[in-house]
Protein backbone atom coordinates (compact mmCIF):
# COMPACT_ATOMS: atom_id res chain seq x y z
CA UNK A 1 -77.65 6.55 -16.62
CA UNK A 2 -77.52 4.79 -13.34
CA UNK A 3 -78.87 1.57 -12.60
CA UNK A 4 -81.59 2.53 -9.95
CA UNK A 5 -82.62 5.00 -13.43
CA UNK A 6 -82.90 1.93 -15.49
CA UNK A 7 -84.45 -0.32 -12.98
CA UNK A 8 -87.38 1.76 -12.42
CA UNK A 9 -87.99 3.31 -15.99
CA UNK A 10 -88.11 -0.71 -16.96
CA UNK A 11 -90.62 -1.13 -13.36
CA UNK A 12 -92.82 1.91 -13.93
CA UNK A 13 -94.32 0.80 -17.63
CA UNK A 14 -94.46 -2.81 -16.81
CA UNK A 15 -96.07 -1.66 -13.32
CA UNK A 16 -98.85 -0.29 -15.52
CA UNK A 17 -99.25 -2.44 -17.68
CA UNK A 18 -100.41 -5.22 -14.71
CA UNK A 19 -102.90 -2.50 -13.78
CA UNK A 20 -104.47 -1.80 -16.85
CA UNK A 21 -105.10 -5.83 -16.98
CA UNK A 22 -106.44 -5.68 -13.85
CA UNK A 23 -109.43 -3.75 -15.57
CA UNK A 24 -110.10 -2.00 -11.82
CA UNK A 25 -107.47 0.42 -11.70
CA UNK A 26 -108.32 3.59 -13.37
CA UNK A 27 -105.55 6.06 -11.79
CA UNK A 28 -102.49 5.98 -10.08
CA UNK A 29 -100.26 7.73 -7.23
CA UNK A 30 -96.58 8.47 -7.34
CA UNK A 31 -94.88 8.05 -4.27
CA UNK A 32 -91.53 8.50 -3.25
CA UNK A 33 -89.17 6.77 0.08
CA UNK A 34 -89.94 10.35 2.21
CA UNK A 35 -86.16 10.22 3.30
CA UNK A 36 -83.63 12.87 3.24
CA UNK A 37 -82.46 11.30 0.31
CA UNK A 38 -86.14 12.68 -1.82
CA UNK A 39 -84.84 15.55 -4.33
CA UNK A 40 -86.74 18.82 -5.01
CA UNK A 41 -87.99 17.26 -7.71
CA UNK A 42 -89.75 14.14 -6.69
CA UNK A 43 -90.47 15.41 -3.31
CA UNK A 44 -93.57 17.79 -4.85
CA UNK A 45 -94.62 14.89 -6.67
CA UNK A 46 -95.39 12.25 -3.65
CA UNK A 47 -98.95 11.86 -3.72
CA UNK A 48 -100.12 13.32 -6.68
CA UNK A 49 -102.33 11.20 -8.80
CA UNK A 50 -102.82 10.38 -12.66
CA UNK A 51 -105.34 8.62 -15.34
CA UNK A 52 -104.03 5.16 -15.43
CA UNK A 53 -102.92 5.29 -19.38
CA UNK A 54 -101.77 9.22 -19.06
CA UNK A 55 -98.11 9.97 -18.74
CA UNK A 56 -95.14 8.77 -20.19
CA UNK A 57 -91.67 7.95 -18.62
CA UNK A 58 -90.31 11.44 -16.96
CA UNK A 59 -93.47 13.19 -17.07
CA UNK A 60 -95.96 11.52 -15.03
CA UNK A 61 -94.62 8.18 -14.74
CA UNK A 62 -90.73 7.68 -12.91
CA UNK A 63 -88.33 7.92 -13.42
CA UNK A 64 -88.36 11.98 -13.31
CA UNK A 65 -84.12 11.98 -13.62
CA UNK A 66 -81.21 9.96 -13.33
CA UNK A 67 -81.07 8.32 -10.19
CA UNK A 68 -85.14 8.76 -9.65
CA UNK A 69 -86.29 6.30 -6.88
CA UNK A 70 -89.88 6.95 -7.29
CA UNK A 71 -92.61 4.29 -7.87
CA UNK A 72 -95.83 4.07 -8.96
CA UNK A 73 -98.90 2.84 -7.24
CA UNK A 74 -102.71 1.71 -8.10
CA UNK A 75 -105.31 3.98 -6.77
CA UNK A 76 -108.61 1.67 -7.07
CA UNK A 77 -111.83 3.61 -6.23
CA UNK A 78 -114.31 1.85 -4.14
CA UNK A 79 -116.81 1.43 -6.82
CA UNK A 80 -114.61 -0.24 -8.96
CA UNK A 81 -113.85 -3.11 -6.50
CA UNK A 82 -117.39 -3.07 -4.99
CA UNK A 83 -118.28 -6.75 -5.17
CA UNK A 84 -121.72 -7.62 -6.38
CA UNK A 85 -123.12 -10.84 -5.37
CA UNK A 86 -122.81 -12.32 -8.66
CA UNK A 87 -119.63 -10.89 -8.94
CA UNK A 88 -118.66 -12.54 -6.03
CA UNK A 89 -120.37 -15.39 -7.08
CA UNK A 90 -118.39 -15.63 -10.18
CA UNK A 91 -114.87 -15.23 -8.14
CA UNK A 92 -115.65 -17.90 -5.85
CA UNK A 93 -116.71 -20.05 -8.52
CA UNK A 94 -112.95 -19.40 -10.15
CA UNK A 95 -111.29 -19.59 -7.04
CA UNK A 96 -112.72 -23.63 -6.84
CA UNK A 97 -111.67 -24.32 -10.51
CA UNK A 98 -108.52 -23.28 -9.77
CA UNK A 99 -108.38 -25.10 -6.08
CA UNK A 100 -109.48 -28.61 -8.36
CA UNK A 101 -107.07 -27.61 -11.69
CA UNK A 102 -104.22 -27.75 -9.16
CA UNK A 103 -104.94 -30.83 -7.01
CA UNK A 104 -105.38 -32.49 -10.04
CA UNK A 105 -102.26 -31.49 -11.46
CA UNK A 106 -100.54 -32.16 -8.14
CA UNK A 107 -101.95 -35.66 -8.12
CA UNK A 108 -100.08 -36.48 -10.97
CA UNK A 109 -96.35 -35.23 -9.74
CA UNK A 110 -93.95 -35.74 -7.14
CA UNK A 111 -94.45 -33.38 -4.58
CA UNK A 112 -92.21 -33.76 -2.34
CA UNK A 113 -89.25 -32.87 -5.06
CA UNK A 114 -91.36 -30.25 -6.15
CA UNK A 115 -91.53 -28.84 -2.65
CA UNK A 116 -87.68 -29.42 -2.12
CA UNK A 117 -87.27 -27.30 -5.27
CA UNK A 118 -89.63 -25.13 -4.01
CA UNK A 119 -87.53 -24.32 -0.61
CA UNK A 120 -84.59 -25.08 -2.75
CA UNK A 121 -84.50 -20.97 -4.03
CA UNK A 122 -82.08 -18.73 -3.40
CA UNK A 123 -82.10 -16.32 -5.92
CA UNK A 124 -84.86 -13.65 -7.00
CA UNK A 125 -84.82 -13.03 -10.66
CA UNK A 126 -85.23 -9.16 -11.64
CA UNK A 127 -84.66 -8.47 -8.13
CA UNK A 128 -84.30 -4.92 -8.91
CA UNK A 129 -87.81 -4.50 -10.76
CA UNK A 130 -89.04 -6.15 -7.61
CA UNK A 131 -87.23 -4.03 -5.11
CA UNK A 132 -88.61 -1.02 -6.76
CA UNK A 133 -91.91 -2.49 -6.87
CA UNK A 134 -92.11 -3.89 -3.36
CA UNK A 135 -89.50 -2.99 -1.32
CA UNK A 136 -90.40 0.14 0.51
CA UNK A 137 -93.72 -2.02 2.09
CA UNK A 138 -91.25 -3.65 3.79
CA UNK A 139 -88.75 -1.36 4.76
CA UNK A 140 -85.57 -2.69 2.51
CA UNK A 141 -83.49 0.57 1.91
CA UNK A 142 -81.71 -0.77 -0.45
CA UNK A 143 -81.57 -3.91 -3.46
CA UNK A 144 -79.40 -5.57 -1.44
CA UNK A 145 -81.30 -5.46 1.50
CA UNK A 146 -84.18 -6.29 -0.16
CA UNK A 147 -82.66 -9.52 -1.66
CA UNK A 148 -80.86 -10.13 2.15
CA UNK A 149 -84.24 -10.28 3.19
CA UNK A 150 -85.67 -12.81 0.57
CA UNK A 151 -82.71 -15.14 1.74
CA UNK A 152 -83.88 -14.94 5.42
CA UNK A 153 -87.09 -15.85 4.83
CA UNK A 154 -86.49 -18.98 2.04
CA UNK A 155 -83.93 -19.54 5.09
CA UNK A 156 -86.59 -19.38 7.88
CA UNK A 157 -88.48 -21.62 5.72
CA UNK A 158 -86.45 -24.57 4.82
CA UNK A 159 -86.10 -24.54 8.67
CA UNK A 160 -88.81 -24.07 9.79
CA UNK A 161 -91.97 -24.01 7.36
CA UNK A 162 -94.14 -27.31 7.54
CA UNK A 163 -97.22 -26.26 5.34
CA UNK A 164 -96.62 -24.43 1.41
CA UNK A 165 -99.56 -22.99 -0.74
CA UNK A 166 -99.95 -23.94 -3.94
CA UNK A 167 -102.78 -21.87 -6.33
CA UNK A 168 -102.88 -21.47 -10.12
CA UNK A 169 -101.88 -17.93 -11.65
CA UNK A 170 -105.41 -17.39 -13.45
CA UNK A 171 -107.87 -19.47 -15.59
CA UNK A 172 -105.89 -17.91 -18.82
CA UNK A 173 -102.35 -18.85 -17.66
CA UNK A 174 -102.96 -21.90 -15.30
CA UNK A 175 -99.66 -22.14 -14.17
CA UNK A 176 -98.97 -23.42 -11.03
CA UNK A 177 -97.38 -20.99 -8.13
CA UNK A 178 -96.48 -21.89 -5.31
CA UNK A 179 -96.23 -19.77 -1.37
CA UNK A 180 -94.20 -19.41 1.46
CA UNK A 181 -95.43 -17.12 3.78
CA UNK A 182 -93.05 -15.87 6.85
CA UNK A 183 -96.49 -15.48 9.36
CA UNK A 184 -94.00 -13.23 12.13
CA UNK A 185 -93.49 -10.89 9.02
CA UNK A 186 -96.40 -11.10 7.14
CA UNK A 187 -93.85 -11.49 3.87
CA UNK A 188 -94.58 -14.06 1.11
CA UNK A 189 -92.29 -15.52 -2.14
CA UNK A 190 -93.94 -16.65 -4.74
CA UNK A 191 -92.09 -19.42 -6.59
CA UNK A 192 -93.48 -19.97 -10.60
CA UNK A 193 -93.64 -23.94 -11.04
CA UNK A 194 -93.03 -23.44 -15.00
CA UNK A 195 -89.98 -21.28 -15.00
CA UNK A 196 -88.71 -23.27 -12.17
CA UNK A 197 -87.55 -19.86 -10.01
CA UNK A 198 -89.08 -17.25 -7.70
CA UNK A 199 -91.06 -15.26 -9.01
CA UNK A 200 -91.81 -12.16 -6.18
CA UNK A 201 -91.20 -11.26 -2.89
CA UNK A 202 -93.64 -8.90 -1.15
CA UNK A 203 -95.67 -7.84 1.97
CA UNK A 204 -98.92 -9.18 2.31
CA UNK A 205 -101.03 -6.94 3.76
CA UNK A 206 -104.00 -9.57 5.04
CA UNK A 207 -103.28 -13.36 4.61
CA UNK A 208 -106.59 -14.25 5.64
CA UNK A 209 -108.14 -12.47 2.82
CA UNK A 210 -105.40 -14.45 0.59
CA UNK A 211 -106.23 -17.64 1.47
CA UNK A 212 -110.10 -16.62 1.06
CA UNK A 213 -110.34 -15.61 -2.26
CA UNK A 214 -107.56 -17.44 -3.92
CA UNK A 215 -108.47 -20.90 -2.21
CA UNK A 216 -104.99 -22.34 -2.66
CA UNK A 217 -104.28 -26.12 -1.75
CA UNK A 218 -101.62 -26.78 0.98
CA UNK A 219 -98.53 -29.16 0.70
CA UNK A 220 -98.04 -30.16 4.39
CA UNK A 221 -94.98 -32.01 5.78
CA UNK A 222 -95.60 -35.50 7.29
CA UNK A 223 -92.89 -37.63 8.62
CA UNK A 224 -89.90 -35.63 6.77
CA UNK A 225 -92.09 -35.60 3.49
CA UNK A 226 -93.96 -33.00 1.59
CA UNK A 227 -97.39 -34.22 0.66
CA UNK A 228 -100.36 -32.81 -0.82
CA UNK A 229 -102.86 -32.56 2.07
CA UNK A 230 -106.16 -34.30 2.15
CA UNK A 231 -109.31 -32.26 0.94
């Protein structure tokens, strides 16, 4: 079995898994790259849609055969993410525990060599489960152009980045993960502070939105050193 097989039967289930914990996503859509590369096989299937917790791998969740490049994605109704004002309420109310969990964690570290670690990355653990998982969005072809393009940005930034984001992962698993965002691009790594490594590389569709509901904190650079900026 080839590689690209194994890297997206292991994607697929674990894909699902993050959607069934999202507790909105109740179906979801296969899709395939569209190229001339899409087999008689997979080609039928790009678009179709299936209960969330139907399927198993090869019949209604990729991959379909050896080689399969297909990928799943959520399908989230509108009345499932329809916001209620106590809903919102709620998230807005998380999204400032989380903003004060991580200043006061920040407080009590040295952020500058965290941020030097930070921009310090130059390798993408699982880069294949991401690939599969991300990589279309932004128009990598390939693994390896996928991970050429993770270099370029951690590049871009150590050169050129002057502000990071830094939010907590949720109120369960309060670890802190930090963002560099490539604006030009709209193309974001996420760097875990507990495992010490990247931990995705993706498109972000609307930053704005990001930075609304997640509320991160931002490490700025001031006179050559990263510093947790005033609140």
């Amino acid at each position: 079995m080839s590689a690209q097989t194994e890297t997206t039967r292991a994607a697929a289930p674990g894909t699902r898994i993050d959607f069934v914990q999202s507790g909105v996503v109740k179906r979801i859509e296969i899709r395939t790259a569209m190229d001339e590369r899409v087999c008689p096989v997979c080609g039928p299937l790009h678009g179709t849609r299936h209960a969330l917790e139907s399927g198993v791998v090869g019949r209604g969740l990729p991959p379909f055969h050896p080689g399969c490049r297909c990928w799943i994605v959520a399908v989230v109704e509108d009345a499932a993410v329809a916001k209620t004002p106590e809903q919102r309420g709620r998230n807005y109310a998380m999204a400032l525990r989380g903003r004060e969990y991580v200043t006061r964690q920040l407080k009590t570290m040295d952020v500058d060599a965290l941020a030097r670690q930070v921009l310090a990355a130059d390798e993408l653990p699982a880069a294949g489960y991401h690939f599969v998982k991300h990589g279309c969005e932004m128009g990598a072809a390939s693994e390896a152009e996928y991970v050429a393009l993770f270099r370029e940005v951690m590049e871009y930034a150590r050169q050129q980045s002057n502000v990071l984001f830094v939010a907590w992962r949720n109120e369960r698993r309060p670890d802190l993960m930090w963002y560099i965002f490539d604006g030009e691009r709209g193309l974001a790594v996420q760097f875990n502070q507990m495992t010490g490594q990247a931990h995705s590389f993706y498109k972000v569709k609307n930053w704005g939105a990001f930075l609304t509901h997640v509320r991160p904190v931002q490490v700025i650079l001031v006179d050559g050193r990263w510093e947790l900026k005033p609140q």
